[in-house]
N, C-alpha and C. Protein backbone atom coordinates (compact mmCIF):
# COMPACT_ATOMS: atom_id res chain seq x y z
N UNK A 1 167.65 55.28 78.98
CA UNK A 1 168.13 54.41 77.94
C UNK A 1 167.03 54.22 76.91
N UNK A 2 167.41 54.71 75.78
CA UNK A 2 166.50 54.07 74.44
C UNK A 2 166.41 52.61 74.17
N UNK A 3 165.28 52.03 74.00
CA UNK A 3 165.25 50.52 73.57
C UNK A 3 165.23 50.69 72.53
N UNK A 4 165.26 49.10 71.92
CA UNK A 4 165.29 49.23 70.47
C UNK A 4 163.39 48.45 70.47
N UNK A 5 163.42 49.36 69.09
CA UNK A 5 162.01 48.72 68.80
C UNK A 5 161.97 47.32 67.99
N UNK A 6 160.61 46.39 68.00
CA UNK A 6 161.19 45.01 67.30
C UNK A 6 160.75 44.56 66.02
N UNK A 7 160.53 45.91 65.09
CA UNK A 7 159.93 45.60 63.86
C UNK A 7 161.43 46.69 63.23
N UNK A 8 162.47 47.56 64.19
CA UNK A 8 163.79 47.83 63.11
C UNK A 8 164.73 46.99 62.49
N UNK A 9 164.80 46.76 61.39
CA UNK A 9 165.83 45.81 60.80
C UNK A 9 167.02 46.29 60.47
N UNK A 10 167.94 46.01 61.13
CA UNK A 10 169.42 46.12 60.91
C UNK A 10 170.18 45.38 60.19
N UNK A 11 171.78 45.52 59.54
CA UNK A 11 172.41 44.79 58.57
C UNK A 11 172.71 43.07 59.73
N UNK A 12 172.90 42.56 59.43
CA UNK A 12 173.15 41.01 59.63
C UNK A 12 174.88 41.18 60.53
N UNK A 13 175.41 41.90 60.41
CA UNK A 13 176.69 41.80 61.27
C UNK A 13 176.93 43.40 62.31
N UNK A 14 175.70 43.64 62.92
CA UNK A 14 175.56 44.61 63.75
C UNK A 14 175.26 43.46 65.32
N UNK A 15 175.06 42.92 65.04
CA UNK A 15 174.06 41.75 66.30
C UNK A 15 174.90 42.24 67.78
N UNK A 16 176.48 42.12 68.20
CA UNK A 16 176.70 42.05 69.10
C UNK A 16 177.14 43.34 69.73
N UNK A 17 176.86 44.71 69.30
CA UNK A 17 176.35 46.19 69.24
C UNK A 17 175.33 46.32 69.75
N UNK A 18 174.18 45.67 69.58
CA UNK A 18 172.65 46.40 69.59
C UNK A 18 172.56 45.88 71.18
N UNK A 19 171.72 46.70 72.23
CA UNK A 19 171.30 46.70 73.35
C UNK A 19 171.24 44.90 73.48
N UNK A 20 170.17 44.81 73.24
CA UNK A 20 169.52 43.51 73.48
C UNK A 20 170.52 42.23 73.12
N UNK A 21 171.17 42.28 72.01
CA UNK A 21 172.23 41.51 71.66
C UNK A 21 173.85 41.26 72.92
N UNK A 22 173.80 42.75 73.40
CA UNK A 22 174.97 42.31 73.62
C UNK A 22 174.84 42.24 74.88
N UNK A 23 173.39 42.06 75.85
CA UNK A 23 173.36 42.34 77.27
C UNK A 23 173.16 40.24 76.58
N UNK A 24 172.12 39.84 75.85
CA UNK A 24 172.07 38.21 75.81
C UNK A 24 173.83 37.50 75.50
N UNK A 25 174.91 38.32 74.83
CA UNK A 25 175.63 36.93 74.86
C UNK A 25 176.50 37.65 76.32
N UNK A 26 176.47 38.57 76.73
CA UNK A 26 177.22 39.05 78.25
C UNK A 26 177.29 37.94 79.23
N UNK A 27 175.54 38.06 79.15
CA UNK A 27 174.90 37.01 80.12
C UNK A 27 175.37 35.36 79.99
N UNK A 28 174.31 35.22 78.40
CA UNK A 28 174.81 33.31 78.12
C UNK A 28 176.67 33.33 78.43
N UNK A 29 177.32 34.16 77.67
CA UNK A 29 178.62 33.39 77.84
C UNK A 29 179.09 33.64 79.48
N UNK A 30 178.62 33.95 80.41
CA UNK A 30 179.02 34.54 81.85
C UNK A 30 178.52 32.77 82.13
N UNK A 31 176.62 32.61 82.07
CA UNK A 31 176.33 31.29 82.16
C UNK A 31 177.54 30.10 81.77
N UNK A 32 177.45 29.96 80.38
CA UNK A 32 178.46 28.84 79.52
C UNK A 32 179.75 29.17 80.80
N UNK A 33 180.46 29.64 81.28
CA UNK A 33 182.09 30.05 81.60
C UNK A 33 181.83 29.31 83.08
N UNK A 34 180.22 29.52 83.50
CA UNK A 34 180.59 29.28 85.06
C UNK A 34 179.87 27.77 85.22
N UNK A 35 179.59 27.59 84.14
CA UNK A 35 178.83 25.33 83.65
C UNK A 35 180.74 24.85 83.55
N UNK A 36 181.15 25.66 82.02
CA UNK A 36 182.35 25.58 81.94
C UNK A 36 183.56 25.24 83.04
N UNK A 37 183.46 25.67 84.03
CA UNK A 37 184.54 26.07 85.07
C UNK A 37 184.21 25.55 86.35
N UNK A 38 182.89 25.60 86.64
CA UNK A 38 182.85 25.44 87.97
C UNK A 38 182.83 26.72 89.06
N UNK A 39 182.86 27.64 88.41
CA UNK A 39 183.47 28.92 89.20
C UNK A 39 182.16 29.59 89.22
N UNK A 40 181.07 29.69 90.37
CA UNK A 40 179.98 30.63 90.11
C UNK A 40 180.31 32.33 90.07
N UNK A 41 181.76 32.38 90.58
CA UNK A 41 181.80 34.17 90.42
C UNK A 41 181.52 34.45 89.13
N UNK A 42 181.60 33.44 88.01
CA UNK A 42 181.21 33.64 86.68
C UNK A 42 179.79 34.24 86.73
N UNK A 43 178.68 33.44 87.32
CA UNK A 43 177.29 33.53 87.39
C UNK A 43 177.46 35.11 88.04
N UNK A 44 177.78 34.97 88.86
CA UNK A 44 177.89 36.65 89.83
C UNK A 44 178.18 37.64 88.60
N UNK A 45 179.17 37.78 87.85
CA UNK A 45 179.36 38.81 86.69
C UNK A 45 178.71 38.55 86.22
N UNK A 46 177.51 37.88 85.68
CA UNK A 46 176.38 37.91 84.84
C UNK A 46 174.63 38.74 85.08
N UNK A 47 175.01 38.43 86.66
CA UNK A 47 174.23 39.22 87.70
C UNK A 47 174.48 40.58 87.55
N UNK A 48 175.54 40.77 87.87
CA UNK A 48 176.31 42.35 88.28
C UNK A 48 175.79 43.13 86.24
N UNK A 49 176.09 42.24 85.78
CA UNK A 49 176.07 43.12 84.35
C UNK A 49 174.21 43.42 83.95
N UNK A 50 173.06 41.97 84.55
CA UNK A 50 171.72 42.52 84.05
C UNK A 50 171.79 43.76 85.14
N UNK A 51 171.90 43.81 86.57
CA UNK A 51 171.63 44.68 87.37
C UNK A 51 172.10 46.32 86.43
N UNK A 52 173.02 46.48 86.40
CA UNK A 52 173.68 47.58 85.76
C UNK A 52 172.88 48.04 84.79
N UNK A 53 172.11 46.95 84.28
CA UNK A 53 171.27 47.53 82.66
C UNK A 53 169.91 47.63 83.28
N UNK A 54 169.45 47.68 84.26
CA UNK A 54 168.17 47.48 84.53
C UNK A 54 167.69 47.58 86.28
N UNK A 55 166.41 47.78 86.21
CA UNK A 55 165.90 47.30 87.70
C UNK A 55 166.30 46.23 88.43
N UNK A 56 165.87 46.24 89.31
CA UNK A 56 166.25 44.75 90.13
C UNK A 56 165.48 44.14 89.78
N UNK A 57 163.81 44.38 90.10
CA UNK A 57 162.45 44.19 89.86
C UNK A 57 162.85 43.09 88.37
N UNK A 58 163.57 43.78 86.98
CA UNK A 58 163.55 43.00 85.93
C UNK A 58 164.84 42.45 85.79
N UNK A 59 165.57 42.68 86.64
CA UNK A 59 167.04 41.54 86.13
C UNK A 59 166.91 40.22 86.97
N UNK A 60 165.99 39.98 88.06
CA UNK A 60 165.74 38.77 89.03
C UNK A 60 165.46 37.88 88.07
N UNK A 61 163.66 38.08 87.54
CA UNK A 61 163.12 36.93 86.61
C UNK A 61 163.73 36.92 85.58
N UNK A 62 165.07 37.84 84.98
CA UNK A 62 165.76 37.53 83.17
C UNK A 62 166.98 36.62 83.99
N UNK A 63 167.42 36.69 84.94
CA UNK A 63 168.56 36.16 85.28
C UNK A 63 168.02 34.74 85.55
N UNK A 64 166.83 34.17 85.99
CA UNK A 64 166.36 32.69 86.65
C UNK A 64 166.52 32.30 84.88
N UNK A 65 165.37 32.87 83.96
CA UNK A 65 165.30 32.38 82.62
C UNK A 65 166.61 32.95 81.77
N UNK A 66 167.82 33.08 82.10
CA UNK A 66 168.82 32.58 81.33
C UNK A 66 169.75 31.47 81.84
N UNK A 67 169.54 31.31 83.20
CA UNK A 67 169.73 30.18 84.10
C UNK A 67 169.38 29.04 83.70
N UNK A 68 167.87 28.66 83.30
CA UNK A 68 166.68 27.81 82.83
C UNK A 68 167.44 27.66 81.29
N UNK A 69 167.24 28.41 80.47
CA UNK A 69 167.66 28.60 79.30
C UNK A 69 169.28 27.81 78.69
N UNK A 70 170.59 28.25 79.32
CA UNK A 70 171.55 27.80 79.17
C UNK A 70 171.80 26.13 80.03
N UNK A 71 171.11 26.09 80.93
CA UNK A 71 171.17 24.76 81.82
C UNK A 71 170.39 23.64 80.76
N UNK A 72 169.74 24.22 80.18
CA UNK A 72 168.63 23.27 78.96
C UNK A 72 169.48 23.50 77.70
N UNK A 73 169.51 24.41 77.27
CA UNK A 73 170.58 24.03 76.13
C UNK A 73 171.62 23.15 76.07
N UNK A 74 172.48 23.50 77.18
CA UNK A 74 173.57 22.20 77.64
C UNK A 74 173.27 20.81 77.91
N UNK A 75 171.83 20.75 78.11
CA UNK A 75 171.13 19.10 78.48
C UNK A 75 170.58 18.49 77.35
N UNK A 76 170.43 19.37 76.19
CA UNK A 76 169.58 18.97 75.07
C UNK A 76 170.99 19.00 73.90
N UNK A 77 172.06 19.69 74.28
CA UNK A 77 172.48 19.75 72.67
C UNK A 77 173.53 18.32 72.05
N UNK A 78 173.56 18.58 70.70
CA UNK A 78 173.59 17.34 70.00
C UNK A 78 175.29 17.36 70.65
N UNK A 79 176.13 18.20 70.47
CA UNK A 79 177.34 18.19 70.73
C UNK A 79 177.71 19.73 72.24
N UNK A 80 179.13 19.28 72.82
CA UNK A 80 178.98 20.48 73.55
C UNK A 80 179.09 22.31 72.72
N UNK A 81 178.76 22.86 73.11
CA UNK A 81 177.58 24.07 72.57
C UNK A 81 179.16 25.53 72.77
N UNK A 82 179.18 25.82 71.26
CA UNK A 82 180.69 26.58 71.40
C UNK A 82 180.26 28.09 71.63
N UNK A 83 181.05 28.78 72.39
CA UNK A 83 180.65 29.83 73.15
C UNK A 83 182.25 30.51 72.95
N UNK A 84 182.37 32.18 73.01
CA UNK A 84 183.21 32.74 73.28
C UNK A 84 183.80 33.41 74.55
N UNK A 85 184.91 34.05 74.86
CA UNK A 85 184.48 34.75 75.83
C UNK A 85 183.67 36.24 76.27
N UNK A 86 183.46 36.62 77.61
CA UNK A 86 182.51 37.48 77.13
C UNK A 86 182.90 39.16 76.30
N UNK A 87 184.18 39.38 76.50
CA UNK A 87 184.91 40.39 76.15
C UNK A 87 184.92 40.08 74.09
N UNK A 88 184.61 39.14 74.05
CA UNK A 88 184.93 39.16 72.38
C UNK A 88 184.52 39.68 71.36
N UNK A 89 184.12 40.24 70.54
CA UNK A 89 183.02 41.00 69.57
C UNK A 89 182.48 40.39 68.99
N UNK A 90 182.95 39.04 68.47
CA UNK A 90 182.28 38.42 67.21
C UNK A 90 181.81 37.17 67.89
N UNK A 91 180.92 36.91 67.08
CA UNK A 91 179.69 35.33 67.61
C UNK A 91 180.40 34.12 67.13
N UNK A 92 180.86 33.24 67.47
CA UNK A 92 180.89 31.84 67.04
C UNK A 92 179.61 31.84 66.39
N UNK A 93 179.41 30.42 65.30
CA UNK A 93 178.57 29.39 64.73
C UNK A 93 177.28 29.23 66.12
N UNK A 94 177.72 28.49 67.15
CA UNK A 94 176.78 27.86 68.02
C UNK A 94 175.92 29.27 68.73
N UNK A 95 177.08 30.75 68.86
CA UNK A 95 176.19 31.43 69.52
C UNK A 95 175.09 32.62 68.10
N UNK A 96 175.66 32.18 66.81
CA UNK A 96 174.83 32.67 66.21
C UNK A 96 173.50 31.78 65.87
N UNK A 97 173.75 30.76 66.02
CA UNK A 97 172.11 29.89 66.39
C UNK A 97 171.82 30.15 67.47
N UNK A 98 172.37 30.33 68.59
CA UNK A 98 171.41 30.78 69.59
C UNK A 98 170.78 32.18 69.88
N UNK A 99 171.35 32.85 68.67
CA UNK A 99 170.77 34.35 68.40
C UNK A 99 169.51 34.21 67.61
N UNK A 100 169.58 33.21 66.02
CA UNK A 100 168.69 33.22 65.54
C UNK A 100 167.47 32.45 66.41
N UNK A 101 167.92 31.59 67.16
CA UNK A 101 166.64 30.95 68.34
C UNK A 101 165.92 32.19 68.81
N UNK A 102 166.81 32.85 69.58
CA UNK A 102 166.21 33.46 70.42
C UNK A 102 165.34 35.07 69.40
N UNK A 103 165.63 35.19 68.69
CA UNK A 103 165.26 35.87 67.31
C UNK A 103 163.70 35.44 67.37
N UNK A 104 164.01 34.22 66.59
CA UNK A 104 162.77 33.60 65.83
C UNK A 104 161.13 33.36 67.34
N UNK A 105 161.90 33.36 68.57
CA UNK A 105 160.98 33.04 69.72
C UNK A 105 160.21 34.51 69.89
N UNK A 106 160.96 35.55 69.94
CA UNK A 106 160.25 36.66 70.07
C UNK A 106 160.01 37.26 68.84
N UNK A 107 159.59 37.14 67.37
CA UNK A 107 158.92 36.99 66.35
C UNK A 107 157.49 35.80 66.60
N UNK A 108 157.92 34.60 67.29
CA UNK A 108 156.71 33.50 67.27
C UNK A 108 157.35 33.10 65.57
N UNK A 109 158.21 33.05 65.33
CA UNK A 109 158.34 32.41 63.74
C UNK A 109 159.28 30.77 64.13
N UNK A 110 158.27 29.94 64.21
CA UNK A 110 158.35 28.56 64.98
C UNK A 110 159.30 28.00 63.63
N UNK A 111 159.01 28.00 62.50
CA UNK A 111 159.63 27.52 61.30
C UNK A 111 161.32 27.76 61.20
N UNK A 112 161.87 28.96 61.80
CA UNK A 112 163.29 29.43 61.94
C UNK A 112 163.34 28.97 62.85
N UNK A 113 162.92 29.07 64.15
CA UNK A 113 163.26 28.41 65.51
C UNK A 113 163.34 26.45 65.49
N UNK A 114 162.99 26.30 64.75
CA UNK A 114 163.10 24.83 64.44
C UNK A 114 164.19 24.60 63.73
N UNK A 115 164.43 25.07 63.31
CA UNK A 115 165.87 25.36 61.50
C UNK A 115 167.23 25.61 62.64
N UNK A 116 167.06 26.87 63.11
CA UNK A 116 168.38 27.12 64.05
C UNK A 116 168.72 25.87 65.39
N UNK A 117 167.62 25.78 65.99
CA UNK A 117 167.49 24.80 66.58
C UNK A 117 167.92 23.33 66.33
N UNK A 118 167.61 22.14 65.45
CA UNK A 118 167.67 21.57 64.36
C UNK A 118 169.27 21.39 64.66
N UNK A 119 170.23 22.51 64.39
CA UNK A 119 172.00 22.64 64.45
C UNK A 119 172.52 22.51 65.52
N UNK A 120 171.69 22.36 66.53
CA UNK A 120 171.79 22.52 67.90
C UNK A 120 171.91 21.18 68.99
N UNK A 121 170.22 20.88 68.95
CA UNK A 121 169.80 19.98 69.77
C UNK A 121 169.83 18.78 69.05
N UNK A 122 169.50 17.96 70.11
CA UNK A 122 169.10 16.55 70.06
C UNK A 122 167.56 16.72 69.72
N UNK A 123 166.74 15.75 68.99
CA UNK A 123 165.46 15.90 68.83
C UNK A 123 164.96 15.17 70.09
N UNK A 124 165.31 14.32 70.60
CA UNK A 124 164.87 14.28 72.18
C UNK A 124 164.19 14.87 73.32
N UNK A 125 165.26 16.30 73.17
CA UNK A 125 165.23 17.21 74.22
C UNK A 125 164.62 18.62 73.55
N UNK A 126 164.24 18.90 72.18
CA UNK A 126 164.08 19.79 71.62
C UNK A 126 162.95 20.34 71.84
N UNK A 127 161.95 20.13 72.66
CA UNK A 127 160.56 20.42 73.29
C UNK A 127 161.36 21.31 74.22
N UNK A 128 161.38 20.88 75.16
CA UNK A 128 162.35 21.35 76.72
C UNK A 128 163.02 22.97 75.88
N UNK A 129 164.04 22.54 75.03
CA UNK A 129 164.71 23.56 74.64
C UNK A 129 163.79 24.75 73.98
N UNK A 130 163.06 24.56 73.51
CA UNK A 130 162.31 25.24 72.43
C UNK A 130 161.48 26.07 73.32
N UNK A 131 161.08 25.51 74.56
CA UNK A 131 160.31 26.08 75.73
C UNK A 131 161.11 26.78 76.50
N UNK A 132 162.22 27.03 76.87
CA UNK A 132 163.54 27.56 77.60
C UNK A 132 163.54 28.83 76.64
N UNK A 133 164.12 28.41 75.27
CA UNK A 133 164.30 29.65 74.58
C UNK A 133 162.94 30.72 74.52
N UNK A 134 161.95 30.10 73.86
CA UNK A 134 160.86 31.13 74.02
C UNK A 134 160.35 31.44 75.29
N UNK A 135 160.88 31.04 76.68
CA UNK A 135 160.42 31.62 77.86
C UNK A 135 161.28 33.00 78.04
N UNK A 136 162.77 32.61 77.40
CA UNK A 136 163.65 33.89 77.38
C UNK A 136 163.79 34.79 76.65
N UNK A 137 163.23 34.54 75.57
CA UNK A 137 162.51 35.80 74.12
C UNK A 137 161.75 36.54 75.29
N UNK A 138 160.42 36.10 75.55
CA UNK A 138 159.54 36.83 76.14
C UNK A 138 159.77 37.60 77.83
N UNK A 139 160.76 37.02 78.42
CA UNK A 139 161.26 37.68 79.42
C UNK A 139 162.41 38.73 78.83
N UNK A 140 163.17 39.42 78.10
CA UNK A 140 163.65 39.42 76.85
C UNK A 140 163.05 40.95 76.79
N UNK A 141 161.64 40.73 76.05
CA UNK A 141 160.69 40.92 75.56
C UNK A 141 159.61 42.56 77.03
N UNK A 142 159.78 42.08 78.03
CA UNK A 142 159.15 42.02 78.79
C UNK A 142 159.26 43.58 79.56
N UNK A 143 161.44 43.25 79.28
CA UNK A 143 162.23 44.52 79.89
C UNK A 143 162.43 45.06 78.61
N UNK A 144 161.77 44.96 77.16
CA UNK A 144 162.07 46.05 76.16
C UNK A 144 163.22 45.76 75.49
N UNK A 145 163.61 44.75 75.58
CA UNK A 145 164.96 44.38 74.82
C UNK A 145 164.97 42.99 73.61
N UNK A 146 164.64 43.29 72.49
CA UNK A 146 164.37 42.89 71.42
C UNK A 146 165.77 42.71 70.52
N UNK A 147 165.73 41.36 70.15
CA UNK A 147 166.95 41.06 68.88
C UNK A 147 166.04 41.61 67.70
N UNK A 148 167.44 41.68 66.76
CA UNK A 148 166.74 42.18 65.56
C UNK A 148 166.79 41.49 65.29
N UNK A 149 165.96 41.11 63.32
CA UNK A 149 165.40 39.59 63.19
C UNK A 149 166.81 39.43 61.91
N UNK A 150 166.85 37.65 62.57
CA UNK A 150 167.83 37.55 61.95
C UNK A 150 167.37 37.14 60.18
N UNK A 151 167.92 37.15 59.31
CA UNK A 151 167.16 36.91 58.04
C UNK A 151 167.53 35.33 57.66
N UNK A 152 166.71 35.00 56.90
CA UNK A 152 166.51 33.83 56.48
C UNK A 152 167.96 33.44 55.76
N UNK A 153 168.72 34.07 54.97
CA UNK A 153 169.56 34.08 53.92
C UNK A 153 171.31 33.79 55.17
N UNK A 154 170.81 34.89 56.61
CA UNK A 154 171.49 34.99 57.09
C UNK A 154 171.87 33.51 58.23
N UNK A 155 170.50 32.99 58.36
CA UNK A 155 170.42 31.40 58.78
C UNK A 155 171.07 30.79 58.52
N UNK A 156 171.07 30.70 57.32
CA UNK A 156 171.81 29.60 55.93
C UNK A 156 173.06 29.92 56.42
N UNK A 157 173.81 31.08 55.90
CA UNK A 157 174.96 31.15 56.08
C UNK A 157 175.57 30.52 57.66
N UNK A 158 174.79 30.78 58.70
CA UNK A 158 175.44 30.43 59.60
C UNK A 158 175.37 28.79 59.95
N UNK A 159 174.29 28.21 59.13
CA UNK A 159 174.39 26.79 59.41
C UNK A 159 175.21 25.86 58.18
N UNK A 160 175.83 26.67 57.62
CA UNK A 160 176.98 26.47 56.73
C UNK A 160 178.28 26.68 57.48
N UNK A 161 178.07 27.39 58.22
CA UNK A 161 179.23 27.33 59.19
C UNK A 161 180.12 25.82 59.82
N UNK A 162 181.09 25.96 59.58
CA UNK A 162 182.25 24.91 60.16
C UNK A 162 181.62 24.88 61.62
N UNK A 163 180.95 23.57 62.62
CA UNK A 163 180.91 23.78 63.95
C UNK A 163 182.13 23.59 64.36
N UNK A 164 182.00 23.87 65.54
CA UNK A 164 183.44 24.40 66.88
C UNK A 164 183.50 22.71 66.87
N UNK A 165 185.26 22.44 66.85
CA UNK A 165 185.56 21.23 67.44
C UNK A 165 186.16 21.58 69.06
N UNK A 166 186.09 22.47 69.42
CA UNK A 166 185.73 22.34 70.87
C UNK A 166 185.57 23.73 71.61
N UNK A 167 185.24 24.68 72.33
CA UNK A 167 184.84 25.50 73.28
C UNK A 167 185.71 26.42 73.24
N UNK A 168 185.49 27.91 72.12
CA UNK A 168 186.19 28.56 72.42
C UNK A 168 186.61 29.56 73.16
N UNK A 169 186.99 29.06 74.77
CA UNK A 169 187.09 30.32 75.36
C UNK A 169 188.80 30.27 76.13
């Protein structure tokens, strides 16, 4: 398997195509479905899908830190956090901030990660969160799987976005 490298820039509506993109919302929305439901076979298809893309060796520690990651997002955010299902192509509002998060963590560009963030959390809990996400950039990071960076222009637009009045799955 070719990785993607993390200095290629792609158009702004490729995100849930690219390797790295579409193994992170597989995973988060498998997470979100089985918080959602109650049903851990959810968590199990989230398992079954890093395994498939990877070693065991690297889907153990990405699977604890998207565990860590979505369990903290859900404890910190300002409202509940809108998610699709995992079969869908296109990103909701809430999961394109959690693209540009997780973007801006494996760049280290703290200024966007605060901005996307910001739409998100509670300022309370936004330490916690901010530490979750950049633990999962760099685990992320670790197995060669890099978001492309989301653009500044492309931020905007999404925090112009209508939020979810409730959970679309």
């Amino acid at each position: 398997m070719t990785l993607p490298s993390p200095d290629v820039a792609r158009p702004v509506g490729y995100h849930i195509d690219a390797p790295a993109e579409n193994l992170l919302f597989s995973v988060f929305r498998c997470w979100m479905a089985g918080y959602a439901t109650g049903d851990a076979a959810c968590w199990d298809i989230a398992w079954e899908g890093l395994a498939r893309e990877m070693p065991e060796e690297n889907a153990k520690p990405l699977f604890g830190e998207f565990h860590h990651f979505v369990r903290t997002l859900r404890a910190t955010a300002d409202n509940e956090i809108g998610w699709r299902p995992a079969a869908c192509r296109a990103l909701c509002r809430d999961e394109c901030l959690v693209l540009a998060m997780v973007d801006a963590a494996q760049r280290d560009d703290r200024v966007q990660l605060l901005h996307a963030a910001s739409y998100l959390l509670k300022s309370d809990g936004l330490h916690r969160a901010l530490d979750a996400t950049t633990a999962l950039a760099k685990a992320l990071a670790r197995v060669g799987l890099f978001i492309a960076p989301v653009s500044p222009c492309a931020l905007d637009t999404m925090t112009r976005m209508k939020p979810p009045s409730a959970t679309a799955h």
